[in-house]
PDB file of N, CA and C in Angstrom:
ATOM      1  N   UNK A   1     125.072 121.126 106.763  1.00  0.00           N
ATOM      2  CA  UNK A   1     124.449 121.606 105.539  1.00  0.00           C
ATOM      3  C   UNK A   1     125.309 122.718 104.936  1.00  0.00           C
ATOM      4  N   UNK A   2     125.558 122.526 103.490  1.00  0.00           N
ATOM      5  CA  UNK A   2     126.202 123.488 102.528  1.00  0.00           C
ATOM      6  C   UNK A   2     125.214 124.485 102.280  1.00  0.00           C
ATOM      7  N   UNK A   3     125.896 125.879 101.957  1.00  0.00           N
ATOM      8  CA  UNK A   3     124.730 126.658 101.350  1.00  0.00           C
ATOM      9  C   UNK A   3     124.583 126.634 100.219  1.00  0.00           C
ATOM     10  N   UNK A   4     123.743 126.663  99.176  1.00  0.00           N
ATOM     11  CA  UNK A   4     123.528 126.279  97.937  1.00  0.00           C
ATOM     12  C   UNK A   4     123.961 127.215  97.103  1.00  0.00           C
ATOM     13  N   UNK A   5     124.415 128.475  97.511  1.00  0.00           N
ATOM     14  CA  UNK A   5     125.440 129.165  96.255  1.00  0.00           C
ATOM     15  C   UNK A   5     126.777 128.315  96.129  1.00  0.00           C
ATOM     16  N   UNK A   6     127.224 128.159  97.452  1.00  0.00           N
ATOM     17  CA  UNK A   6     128.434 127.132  97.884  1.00  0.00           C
ATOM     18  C   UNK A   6     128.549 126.039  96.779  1.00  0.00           C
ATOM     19  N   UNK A   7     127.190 125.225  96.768  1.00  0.00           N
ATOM     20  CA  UNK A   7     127.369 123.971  96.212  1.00  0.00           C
ATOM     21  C   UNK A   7     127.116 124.020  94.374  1.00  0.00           C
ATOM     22  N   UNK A   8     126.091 125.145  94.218  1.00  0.00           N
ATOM     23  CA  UNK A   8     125.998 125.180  92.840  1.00  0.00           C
ATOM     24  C   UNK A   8     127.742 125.813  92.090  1.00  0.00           C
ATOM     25  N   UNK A   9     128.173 126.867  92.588  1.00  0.00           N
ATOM     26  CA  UNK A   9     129.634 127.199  92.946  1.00  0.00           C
ATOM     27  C   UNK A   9     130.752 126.197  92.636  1.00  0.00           C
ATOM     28  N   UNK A  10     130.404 124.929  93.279  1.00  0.00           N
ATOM     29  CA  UNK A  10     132.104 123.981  92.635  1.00  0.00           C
ATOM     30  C   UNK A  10     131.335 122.955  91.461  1.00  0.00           C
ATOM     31  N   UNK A  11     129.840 123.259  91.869  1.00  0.00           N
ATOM     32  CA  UNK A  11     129.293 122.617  90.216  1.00  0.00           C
ATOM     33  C   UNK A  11     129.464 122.783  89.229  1.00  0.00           C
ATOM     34  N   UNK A  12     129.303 124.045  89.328  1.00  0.00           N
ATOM     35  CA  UNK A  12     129.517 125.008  88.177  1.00  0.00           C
ATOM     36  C   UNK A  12     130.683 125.090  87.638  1.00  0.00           C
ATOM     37  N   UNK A  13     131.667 124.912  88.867  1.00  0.00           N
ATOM     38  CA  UNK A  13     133.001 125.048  88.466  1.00  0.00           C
ATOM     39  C   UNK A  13     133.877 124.088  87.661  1.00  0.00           C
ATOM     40  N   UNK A  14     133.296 122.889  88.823  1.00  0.00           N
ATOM     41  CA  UNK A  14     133.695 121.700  87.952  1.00  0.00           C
ATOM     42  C   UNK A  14     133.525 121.008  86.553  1.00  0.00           C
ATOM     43  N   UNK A  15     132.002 121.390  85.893  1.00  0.00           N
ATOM     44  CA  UNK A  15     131.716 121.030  84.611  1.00  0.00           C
ATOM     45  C   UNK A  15     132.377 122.051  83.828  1.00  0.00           C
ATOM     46  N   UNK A  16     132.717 123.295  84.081  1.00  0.00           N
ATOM     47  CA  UNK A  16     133.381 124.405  83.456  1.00  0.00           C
ATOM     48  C   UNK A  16     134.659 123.858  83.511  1.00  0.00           C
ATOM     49  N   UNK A  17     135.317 123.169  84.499  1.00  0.00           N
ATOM     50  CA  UNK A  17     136.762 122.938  84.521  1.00  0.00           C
ATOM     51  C   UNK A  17     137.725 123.984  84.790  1.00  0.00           C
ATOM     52  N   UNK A  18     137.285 124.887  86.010  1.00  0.00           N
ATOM     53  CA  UNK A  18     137.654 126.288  85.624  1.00  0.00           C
ATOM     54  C   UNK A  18     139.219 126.007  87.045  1.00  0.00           C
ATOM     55  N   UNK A  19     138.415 125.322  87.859  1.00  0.00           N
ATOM     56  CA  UNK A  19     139.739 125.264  88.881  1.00  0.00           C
ATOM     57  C   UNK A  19     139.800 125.965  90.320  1.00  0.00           C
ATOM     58  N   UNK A  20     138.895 126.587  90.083  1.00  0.00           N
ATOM     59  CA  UNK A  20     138.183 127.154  91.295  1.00  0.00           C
ATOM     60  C   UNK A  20     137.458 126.595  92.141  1.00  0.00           C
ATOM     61  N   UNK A  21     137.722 126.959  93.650  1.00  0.00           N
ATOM     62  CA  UNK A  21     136.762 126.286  94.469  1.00  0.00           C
ATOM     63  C   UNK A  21     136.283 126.893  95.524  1.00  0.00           C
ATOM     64  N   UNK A  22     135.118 126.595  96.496  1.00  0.00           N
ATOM     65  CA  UNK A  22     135.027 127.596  97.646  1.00  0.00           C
ATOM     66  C   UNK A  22     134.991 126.485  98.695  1.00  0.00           C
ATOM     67  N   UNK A  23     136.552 125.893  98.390  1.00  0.00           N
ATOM     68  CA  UNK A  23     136.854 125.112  99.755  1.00  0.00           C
ATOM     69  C   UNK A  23     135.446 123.968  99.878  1.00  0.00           C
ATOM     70  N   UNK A  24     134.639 123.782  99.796  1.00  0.00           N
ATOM     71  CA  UNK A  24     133.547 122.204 100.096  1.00  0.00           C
ATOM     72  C   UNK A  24     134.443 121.457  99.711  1.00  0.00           C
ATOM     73  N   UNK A  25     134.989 121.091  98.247  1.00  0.00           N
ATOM     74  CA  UNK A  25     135.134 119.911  98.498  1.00  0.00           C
ATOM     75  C   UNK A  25     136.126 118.915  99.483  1.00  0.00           C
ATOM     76  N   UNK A  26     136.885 119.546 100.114  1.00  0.00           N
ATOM     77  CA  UNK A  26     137.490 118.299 101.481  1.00  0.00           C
ATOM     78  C   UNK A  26     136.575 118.324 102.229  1.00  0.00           C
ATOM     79  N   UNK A  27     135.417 118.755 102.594  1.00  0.00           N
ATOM     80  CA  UNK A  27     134.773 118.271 103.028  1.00  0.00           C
ATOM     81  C   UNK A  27     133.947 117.412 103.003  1.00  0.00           C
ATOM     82  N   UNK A  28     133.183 117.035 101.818  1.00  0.00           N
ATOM     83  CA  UNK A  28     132.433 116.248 101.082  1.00  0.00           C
ATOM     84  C   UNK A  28     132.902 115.240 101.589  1.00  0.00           C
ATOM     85  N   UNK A  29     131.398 114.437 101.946  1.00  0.00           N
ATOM     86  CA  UNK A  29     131.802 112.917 101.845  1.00  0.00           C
ATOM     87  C   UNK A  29     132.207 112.372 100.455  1.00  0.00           C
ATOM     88  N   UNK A  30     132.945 110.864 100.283  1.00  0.00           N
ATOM     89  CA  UNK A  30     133.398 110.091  99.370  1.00  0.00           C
ATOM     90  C   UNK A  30     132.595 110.221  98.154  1.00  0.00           C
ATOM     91  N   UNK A  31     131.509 110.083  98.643  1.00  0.00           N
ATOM     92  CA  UNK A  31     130.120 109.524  96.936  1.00  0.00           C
ATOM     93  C   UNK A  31     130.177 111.491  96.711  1.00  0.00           C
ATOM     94  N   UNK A  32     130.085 111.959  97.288  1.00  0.00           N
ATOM     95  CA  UNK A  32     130.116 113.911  96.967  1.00  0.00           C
ATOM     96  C   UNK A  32     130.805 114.074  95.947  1.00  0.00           C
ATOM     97  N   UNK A  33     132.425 113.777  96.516  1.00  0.00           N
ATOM     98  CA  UNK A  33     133.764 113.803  95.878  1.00  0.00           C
ATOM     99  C   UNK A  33     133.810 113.055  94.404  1.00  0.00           C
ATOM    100  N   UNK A  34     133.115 111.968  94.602  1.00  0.00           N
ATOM    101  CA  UNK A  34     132.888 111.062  93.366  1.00  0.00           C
ATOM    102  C   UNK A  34     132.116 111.762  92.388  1.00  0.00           C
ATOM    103  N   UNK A  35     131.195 112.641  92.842  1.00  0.00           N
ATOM    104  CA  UNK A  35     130.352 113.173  92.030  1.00  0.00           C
ATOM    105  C   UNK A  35     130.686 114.345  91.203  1.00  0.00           C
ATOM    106  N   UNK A  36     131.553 115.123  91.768  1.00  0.00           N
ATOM    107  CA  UNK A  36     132.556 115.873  91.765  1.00  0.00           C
ATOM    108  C   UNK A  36     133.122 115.269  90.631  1.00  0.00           C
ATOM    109  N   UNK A  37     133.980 114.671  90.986  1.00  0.00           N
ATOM    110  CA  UNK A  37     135.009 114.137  89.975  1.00  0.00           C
ATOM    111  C   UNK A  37     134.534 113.752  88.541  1.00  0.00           C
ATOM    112  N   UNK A  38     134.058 112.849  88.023  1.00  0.00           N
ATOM    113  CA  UNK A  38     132.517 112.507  87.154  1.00  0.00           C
ATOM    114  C   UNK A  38     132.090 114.229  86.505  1.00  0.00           C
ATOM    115  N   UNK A  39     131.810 115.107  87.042  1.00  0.00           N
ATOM    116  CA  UNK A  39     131.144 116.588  86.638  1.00  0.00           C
ATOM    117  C   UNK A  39     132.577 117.025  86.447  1.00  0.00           C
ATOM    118  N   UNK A  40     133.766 116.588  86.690  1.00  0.00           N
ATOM    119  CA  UNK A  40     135.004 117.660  85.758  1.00  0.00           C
ATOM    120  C   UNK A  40     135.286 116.641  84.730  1.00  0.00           C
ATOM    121  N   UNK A  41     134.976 115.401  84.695  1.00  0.00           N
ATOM    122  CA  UNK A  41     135.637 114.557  83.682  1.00  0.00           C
ATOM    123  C   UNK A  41     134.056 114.687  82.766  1.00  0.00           C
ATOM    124  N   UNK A  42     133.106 115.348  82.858  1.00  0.00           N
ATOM    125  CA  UNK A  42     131.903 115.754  81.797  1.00  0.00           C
ATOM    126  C   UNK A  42     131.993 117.078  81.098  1.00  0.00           C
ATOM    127  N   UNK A  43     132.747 117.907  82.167  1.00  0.00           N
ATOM    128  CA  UNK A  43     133.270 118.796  81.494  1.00  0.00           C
ATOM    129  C   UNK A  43     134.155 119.381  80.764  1.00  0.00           C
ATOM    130  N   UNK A  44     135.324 118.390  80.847  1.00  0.00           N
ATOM    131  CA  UNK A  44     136.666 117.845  79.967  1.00  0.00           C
ATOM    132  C   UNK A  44     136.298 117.460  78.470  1.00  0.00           C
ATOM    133  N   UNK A  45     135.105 116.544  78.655  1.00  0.00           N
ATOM    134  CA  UNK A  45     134.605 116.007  77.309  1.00  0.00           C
ATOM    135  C   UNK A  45     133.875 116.683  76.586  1.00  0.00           C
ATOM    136  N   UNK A  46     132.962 117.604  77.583  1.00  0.00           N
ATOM    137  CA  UNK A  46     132.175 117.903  76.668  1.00  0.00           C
ATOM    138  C   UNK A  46     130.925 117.977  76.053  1.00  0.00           C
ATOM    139  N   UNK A  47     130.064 119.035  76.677  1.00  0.00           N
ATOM    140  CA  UNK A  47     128.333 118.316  76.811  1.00  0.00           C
ATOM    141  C   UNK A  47     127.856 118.025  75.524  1.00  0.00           C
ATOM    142  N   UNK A  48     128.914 118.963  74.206  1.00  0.00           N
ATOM    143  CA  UNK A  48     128.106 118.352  73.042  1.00  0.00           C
ATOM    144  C   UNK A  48     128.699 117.371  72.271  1.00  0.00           C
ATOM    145  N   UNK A  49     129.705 116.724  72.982  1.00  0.00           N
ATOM    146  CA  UNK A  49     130.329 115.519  72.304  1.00  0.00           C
ATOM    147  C   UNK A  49     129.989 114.521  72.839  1.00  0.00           C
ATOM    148  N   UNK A  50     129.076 114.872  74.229  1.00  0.00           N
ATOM    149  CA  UNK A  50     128.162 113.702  74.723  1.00  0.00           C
ATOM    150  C   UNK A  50     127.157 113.784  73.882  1.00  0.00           C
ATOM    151  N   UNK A  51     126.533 114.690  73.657  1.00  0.00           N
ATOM    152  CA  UNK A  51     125.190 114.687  73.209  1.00  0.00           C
ATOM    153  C   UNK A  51     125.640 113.615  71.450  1.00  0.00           C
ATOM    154  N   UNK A  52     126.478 114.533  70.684  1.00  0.00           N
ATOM    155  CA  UNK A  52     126.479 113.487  69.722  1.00  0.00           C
ATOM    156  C   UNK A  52     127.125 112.396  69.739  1.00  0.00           C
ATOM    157  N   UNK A  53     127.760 111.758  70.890  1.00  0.00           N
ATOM    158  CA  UNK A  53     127.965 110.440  70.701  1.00  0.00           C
ATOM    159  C   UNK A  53     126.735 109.666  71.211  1.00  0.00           C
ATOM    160  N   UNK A  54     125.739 109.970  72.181  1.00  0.00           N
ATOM    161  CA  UNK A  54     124.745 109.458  72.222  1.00  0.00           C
ATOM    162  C   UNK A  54     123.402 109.584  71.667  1.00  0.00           C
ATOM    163  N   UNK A  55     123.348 110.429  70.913  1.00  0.00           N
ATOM    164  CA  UNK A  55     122.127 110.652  70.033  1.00  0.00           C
ATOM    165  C   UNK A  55     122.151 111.043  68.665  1.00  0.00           C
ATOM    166  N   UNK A  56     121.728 110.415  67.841  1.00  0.00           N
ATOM    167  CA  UNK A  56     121.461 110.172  66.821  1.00  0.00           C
ATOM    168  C   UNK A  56     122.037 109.281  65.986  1.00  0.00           C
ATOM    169  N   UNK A  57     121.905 108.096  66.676  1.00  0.00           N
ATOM    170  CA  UNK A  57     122.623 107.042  65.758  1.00  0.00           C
ATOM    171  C   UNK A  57     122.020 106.416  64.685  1.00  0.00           C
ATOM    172  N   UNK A  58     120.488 106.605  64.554  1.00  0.00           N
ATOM    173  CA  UNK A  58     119.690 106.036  63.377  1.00  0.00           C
ATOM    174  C   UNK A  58     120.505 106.884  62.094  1.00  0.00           C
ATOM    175  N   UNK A  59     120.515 105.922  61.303  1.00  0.00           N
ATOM    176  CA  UNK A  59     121.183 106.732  59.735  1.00  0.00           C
ATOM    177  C   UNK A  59     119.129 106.609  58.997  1.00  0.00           C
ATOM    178  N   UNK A  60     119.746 107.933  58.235  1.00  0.00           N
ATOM    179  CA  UNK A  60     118.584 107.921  57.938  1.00  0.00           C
ATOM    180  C   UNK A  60     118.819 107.645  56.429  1.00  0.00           C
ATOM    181  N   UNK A  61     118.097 107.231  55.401  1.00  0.00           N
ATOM    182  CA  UNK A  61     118.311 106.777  54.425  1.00  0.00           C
ATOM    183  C   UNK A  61     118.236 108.681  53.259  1.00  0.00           C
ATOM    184  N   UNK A  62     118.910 108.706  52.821  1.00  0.00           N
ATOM    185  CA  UNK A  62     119.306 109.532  51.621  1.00  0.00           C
ATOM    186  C   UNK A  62     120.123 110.853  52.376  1.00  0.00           C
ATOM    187  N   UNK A  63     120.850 110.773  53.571  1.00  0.00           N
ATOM    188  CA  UNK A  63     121.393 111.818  54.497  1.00  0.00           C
ATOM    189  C   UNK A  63     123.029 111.317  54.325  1.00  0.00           C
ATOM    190  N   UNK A  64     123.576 110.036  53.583  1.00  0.00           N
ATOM    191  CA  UNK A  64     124.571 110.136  53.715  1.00  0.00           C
ATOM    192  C   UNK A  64     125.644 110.802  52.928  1.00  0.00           C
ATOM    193  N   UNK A  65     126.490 111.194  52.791  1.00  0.00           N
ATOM    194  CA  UNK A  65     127.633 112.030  52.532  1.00  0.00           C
ATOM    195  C   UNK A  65     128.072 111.331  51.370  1.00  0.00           C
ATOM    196  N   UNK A  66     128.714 111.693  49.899  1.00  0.00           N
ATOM    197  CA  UNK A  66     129.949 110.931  49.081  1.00  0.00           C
ATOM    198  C   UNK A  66     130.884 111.792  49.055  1.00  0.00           C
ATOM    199  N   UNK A  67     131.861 111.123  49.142  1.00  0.00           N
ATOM    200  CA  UNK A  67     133.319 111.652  49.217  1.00  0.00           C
ATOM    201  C   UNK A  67     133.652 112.063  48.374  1.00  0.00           C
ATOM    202  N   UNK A  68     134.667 112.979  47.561  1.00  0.00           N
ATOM    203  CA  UNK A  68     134.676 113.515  46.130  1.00  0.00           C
ATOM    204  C   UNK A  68     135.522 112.347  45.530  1.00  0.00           C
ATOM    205  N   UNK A  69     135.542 112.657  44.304  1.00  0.00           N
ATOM    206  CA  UNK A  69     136.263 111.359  43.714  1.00  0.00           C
ATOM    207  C   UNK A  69     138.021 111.914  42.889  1.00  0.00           C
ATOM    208  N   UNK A  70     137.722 113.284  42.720  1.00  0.00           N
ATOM    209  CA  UNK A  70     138.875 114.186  42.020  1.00  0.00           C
ATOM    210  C   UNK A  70     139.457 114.230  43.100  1.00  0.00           C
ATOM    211  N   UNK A  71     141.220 114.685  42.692  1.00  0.00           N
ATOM    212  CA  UNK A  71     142.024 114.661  43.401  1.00  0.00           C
ATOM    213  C   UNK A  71     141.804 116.251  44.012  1.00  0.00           C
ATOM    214  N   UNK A  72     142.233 116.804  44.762  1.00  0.00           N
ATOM    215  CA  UNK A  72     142.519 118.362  45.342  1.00  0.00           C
ATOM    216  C   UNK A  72     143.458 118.937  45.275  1.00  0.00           C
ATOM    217  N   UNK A  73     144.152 119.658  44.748  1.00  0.00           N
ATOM    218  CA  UNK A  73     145.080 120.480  44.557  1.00  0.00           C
ATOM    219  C   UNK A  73     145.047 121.243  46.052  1.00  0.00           C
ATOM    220  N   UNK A  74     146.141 120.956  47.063  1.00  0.00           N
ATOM    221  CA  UNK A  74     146.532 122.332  47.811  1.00  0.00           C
ATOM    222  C   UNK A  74     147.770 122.980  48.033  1.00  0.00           C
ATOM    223  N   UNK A  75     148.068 123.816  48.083  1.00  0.00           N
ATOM    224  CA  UNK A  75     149.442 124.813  47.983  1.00  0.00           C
ATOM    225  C   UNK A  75     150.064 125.270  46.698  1.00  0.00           C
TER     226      UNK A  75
END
């Protein structure tokens, strides 16, 4: 048994992506390690680029955007 500062510790670390560890993970069994791995590649991406790629895909009717039609002058 891990102690649970231990384990919240490379959780934490891992969705942060920070790089730090307090040594568990060679220990971890395989599916641990897997889990592990999965929580730095969520934290790479990005909890709110999960959130909006999975939620809110209904378009709602009079919410969409028009593009301008004039040209823009920049510099």
């Amino acid at each position: 048994m891990y102690p649970l500062s231990g384990v919240l510790y490379e959780t934490c670390s891992a969705i942060g992506t920070v790089g730090l560890t307090a040594d568990l993970t060679p220990d971890l069994a395989r599916g641990s390690q897997a889990v592990i791995m999965v929580l730095m590649y969520i934290g790479r991406i990005g909890p709110m680029t999960l959130t909006l790629l999975f939620g809110g895909r209904a378009k709602q009717k009079g919410l969409e955007r028009e593009l301008p039609t004039q040209r823009v002058m920049v510099g």
